[in-house]
PDB file of N, CA and C in Angstrom:
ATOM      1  N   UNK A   1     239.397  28.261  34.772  1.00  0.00           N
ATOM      2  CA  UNK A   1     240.232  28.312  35.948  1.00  0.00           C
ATOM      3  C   UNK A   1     241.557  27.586  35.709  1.00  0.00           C
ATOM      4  N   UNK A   2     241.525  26.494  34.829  1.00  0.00           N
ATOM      5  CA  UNK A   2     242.582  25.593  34.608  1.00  0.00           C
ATOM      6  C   UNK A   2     243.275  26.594  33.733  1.00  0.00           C
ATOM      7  N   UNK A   3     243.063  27.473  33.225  1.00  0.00           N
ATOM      8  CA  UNK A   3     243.787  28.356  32.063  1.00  0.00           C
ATOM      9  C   UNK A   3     244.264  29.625  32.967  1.00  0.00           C
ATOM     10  N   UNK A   4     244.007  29.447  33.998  1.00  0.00           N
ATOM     11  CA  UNK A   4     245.055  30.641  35.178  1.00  0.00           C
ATOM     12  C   UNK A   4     245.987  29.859  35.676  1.00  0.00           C
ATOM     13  N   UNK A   5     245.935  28.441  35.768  1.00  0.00           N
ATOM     14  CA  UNK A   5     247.339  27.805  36.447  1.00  0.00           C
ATOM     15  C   UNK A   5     247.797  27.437  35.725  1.00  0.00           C
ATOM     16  N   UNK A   6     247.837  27.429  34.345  1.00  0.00           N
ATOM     17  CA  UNK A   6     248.478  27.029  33.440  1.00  0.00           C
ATOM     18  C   UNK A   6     249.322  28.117  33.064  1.00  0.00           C
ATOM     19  N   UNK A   7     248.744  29.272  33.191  1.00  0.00           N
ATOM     20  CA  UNK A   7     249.197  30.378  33.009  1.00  0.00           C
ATOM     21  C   UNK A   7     249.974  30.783  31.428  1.00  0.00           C
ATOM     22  N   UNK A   8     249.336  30.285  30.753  1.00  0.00           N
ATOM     23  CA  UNK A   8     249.489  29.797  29.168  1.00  0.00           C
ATOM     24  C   UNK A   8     251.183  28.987  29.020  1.00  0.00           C
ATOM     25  N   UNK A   9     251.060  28.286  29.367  1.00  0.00           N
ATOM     26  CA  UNK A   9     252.113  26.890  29.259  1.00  0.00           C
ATOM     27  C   UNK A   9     253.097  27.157  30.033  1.00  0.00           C
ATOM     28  N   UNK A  10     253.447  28.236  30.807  1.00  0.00           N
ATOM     29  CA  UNK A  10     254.194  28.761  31.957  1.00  0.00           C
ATOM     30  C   UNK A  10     253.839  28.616  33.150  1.00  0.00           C
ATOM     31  N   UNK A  11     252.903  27.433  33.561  1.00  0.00           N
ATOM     32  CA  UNK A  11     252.716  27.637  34.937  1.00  0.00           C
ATOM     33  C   UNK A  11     253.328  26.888  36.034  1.00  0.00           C
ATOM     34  N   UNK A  12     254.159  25.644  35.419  1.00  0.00           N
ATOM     35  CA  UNK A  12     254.924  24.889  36.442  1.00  0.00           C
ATOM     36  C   UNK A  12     255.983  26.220  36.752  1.00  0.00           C
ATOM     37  N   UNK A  13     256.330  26.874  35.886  1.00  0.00           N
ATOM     38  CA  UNK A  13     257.844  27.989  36.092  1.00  0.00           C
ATOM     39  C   UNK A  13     256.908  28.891  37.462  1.00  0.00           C
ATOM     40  N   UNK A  14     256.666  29.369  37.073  1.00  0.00           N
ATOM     41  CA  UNK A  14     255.661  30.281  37.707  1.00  0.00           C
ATOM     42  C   UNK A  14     254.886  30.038  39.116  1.00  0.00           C
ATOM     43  N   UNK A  15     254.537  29.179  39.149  1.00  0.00           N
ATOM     44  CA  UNK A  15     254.343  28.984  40.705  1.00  0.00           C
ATOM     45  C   UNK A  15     255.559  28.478  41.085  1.00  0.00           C
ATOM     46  N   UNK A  16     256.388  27.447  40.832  1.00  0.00           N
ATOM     47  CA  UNK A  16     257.125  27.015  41.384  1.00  0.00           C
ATOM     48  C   UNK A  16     258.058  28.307  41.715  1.00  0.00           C
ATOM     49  N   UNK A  17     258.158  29.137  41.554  1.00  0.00           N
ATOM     50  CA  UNK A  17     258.984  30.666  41.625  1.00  0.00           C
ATOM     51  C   UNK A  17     257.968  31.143  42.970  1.00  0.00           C
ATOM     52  N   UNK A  18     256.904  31.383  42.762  1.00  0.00           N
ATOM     53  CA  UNK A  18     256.321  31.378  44.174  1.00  0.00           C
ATOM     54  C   UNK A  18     256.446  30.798  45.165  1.00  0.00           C
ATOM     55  N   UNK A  19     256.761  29.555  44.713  1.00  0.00           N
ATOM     56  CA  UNK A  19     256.963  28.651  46.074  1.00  0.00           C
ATOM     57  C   UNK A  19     258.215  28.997  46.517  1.00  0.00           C
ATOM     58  N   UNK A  20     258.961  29.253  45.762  1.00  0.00           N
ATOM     59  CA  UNK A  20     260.290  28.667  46.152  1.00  0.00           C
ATOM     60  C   UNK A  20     260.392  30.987  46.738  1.00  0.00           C
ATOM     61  N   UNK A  21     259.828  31.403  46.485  1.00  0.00           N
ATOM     62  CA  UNK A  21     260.347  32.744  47.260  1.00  0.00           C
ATOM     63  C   UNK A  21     259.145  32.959  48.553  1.00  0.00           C
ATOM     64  N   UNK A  22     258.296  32.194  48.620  1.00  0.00           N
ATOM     65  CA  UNK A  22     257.440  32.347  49.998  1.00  0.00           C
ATOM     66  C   UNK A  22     258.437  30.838  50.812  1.00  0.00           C
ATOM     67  N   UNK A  23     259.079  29.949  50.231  1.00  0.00           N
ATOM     68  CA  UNK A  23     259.681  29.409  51.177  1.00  0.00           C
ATOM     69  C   UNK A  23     261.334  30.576  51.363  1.00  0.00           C
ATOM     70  N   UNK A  24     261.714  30.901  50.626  1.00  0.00           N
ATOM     71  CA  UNK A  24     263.110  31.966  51.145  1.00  0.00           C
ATOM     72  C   UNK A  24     262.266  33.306  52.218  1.00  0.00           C
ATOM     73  N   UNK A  25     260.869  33.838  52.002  1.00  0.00           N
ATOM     74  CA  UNK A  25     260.475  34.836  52.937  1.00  0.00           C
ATOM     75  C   UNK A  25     260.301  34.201  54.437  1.00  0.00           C
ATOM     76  N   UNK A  26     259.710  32.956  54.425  1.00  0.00           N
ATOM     77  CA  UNK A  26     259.528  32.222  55.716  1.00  0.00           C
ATOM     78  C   UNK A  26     260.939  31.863  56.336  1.00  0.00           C
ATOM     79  N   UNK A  27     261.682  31.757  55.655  1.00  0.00           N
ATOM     80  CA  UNK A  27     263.130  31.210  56.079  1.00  0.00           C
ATOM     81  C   UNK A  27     263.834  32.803  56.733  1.00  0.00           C
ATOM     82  N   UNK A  28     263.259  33.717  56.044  1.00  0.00           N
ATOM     83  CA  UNK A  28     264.303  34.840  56.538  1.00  0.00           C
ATOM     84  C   UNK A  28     263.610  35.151  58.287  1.00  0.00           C
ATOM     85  N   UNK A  29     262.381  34.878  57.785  1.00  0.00           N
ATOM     86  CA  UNK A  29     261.645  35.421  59.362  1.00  0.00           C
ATOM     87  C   UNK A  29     261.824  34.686  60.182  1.00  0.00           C
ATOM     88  N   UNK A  30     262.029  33.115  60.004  1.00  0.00           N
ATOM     89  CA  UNK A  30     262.164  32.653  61.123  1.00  0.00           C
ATOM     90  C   UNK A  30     264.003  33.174  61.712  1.00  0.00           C
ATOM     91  N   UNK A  31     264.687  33.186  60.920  1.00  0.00           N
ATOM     92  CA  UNK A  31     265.721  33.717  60.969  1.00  0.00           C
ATOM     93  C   UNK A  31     265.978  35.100  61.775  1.00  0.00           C
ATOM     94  N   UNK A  32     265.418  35.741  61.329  1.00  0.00           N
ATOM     95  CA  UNK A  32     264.897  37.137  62.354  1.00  0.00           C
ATOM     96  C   UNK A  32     264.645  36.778  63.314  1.00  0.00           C
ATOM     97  N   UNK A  33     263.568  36.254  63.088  1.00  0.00           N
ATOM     98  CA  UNK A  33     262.736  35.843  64.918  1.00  0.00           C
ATOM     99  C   UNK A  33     264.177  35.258  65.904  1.00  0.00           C
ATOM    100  N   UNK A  34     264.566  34.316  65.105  1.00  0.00           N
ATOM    101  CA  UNK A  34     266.266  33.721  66.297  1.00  0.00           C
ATOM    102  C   UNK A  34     267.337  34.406  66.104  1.00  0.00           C
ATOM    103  N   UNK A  35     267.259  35.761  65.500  1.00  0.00           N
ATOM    104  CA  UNK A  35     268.195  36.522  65.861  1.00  0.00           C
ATOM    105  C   UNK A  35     267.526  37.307  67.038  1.00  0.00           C
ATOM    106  N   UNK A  36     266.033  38.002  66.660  1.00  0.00           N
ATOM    107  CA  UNK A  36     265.880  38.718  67.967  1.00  0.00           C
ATOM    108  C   UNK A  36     266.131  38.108  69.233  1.00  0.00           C
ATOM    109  N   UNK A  37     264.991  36.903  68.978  1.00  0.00           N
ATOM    110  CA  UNK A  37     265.775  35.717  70.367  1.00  0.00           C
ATOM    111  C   UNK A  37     266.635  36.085  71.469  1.00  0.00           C
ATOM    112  N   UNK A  38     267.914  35.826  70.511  1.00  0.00           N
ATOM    113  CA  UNK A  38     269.069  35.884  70.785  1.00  0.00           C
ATOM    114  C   UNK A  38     269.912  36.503  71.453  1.00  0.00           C
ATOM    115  N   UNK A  39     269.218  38.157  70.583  1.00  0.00           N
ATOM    116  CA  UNK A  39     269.834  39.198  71.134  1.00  0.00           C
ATOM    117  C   UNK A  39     268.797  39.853  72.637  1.00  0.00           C
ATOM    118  N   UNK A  40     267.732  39.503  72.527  1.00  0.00           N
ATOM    119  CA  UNK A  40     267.016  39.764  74.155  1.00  0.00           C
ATOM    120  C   UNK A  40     267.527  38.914  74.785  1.00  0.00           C
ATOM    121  N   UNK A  41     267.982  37.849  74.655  1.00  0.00           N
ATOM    122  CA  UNK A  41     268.848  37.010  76.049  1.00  0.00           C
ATOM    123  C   UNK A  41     270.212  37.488  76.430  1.00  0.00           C
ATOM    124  N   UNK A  42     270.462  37.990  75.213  1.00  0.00           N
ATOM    125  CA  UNK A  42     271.807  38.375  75.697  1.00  0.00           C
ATOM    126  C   UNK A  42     271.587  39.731  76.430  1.00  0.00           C
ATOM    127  N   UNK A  43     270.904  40.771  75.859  1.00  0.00           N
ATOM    128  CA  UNK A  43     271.180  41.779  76.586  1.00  0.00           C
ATOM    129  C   UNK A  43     270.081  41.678  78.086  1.00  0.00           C
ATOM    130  N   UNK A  44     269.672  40.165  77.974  1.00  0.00           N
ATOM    131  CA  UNK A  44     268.775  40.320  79.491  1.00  0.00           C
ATOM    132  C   UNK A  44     270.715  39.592  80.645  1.00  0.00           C
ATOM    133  N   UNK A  45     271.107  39.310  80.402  1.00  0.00           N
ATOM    134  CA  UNK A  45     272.706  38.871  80.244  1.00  0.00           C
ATOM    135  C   UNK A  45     273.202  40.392  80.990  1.00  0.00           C
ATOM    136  N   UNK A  46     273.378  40.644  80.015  1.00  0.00           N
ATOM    137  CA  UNK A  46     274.295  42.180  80.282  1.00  0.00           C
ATOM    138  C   UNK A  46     273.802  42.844  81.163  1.00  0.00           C
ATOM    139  N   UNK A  47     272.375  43.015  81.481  1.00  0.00           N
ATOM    140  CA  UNK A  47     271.587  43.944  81.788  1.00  0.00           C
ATOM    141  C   UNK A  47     271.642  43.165  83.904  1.00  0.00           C
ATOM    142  N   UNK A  48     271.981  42.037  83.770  1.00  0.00           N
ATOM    143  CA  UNK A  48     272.204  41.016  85.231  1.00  0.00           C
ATOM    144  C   UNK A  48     273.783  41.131  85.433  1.00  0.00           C
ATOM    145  N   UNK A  49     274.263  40.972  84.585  1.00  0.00           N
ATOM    146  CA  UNK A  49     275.754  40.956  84.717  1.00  0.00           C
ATOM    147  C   UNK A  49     276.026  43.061  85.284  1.00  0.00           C
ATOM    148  N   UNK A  50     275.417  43.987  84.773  1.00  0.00           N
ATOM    149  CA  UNK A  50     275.739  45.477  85.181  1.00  0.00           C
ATOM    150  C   UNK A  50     274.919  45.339  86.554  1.00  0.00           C
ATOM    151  N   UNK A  51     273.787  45.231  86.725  1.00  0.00           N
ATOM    152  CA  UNK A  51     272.951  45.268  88.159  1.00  0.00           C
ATOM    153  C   UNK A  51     273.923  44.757  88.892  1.00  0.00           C
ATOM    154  N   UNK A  52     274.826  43.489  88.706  1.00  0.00           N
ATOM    155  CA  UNK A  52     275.137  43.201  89.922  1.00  0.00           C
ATOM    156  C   UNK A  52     276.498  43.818  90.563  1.00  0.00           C
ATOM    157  N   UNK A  53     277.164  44.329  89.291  1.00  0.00           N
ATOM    158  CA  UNK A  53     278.224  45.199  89.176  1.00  0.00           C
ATOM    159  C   UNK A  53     277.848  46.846  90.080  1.00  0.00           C
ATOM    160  N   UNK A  54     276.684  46.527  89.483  1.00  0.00           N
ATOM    161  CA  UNK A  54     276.371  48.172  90.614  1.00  0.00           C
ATOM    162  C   UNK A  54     275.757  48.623  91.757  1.00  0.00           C
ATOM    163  N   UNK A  55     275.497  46.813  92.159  1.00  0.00           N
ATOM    164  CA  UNK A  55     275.254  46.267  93.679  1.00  0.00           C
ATOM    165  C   UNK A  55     276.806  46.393  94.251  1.00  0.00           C
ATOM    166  N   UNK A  56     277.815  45.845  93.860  1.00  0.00           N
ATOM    167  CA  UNK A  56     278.952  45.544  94.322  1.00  0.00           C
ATOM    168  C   UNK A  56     279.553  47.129  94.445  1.00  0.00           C
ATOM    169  N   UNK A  57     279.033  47.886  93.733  1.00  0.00           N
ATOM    170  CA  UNK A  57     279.524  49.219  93.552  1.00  0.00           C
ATOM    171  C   UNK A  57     278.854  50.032  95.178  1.00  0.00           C
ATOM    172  N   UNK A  58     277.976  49.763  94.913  1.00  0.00           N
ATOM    173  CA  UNK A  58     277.024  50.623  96.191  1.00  0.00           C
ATOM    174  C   UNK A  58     277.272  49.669  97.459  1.00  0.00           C
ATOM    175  N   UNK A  59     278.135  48.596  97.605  1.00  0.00           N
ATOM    176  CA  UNK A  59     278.381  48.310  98.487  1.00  0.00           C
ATOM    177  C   UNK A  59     279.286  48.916  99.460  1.00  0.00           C
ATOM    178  N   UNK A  60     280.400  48.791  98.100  1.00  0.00           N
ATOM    179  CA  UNK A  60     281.505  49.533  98.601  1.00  0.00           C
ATOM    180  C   UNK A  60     281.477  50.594  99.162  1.00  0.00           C
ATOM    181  N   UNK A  61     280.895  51.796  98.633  1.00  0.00           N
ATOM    182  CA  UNK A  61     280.890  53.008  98.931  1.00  0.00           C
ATOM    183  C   UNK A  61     280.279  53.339 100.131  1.00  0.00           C
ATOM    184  N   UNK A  62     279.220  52.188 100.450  1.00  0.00           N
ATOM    185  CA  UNK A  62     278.717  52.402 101.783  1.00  0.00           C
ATOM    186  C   UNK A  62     279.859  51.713 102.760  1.00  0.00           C
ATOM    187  N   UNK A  63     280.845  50.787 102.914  1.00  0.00           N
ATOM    188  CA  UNK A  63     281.439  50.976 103.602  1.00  0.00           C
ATOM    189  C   UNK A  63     282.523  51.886 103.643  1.00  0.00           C
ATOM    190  N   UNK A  64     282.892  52.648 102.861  1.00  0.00           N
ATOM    191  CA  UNK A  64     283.743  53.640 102.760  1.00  0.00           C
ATOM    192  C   UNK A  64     283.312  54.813 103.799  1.00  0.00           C
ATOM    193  N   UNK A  65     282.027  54.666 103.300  1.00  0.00           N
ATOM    194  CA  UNK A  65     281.730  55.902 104.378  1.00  0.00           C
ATOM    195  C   UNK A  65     281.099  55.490 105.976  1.00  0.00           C
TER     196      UNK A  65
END
């Protein structure tokens, strides 16, 4: 078993290459994750900011008529 992590005298290179790209995959996702975040707040944003725009809209028109 000691002769799989050794990985015949290559094994500090070699995992440490694992480590170091499962820590860059975790870094991208959390990264993702606070971009999606981000972008559902904002368009929950936009999506309050038009409703109320088209309250103000249907206001009007009812007093018009």
């Amino acid at each position: 078993m000691s002769e799989f992590f050794s990985m015949g005298g290559y094994g500090s290179y070699i995992w440490s290459s694992y480590g170091v790209a499962a820590i860059a995959m975790i870094v991208l996702l959390l990264a993702t994750l606070r971009g999606l975040r981000n972008s559902r707040r904002e368009l929950d944003q936009l999506e309050t900011v038009l409703h109320t725009k088209r309250q103000r809209r249907n206001r009007k028109s009812r007093k018009a008529t």
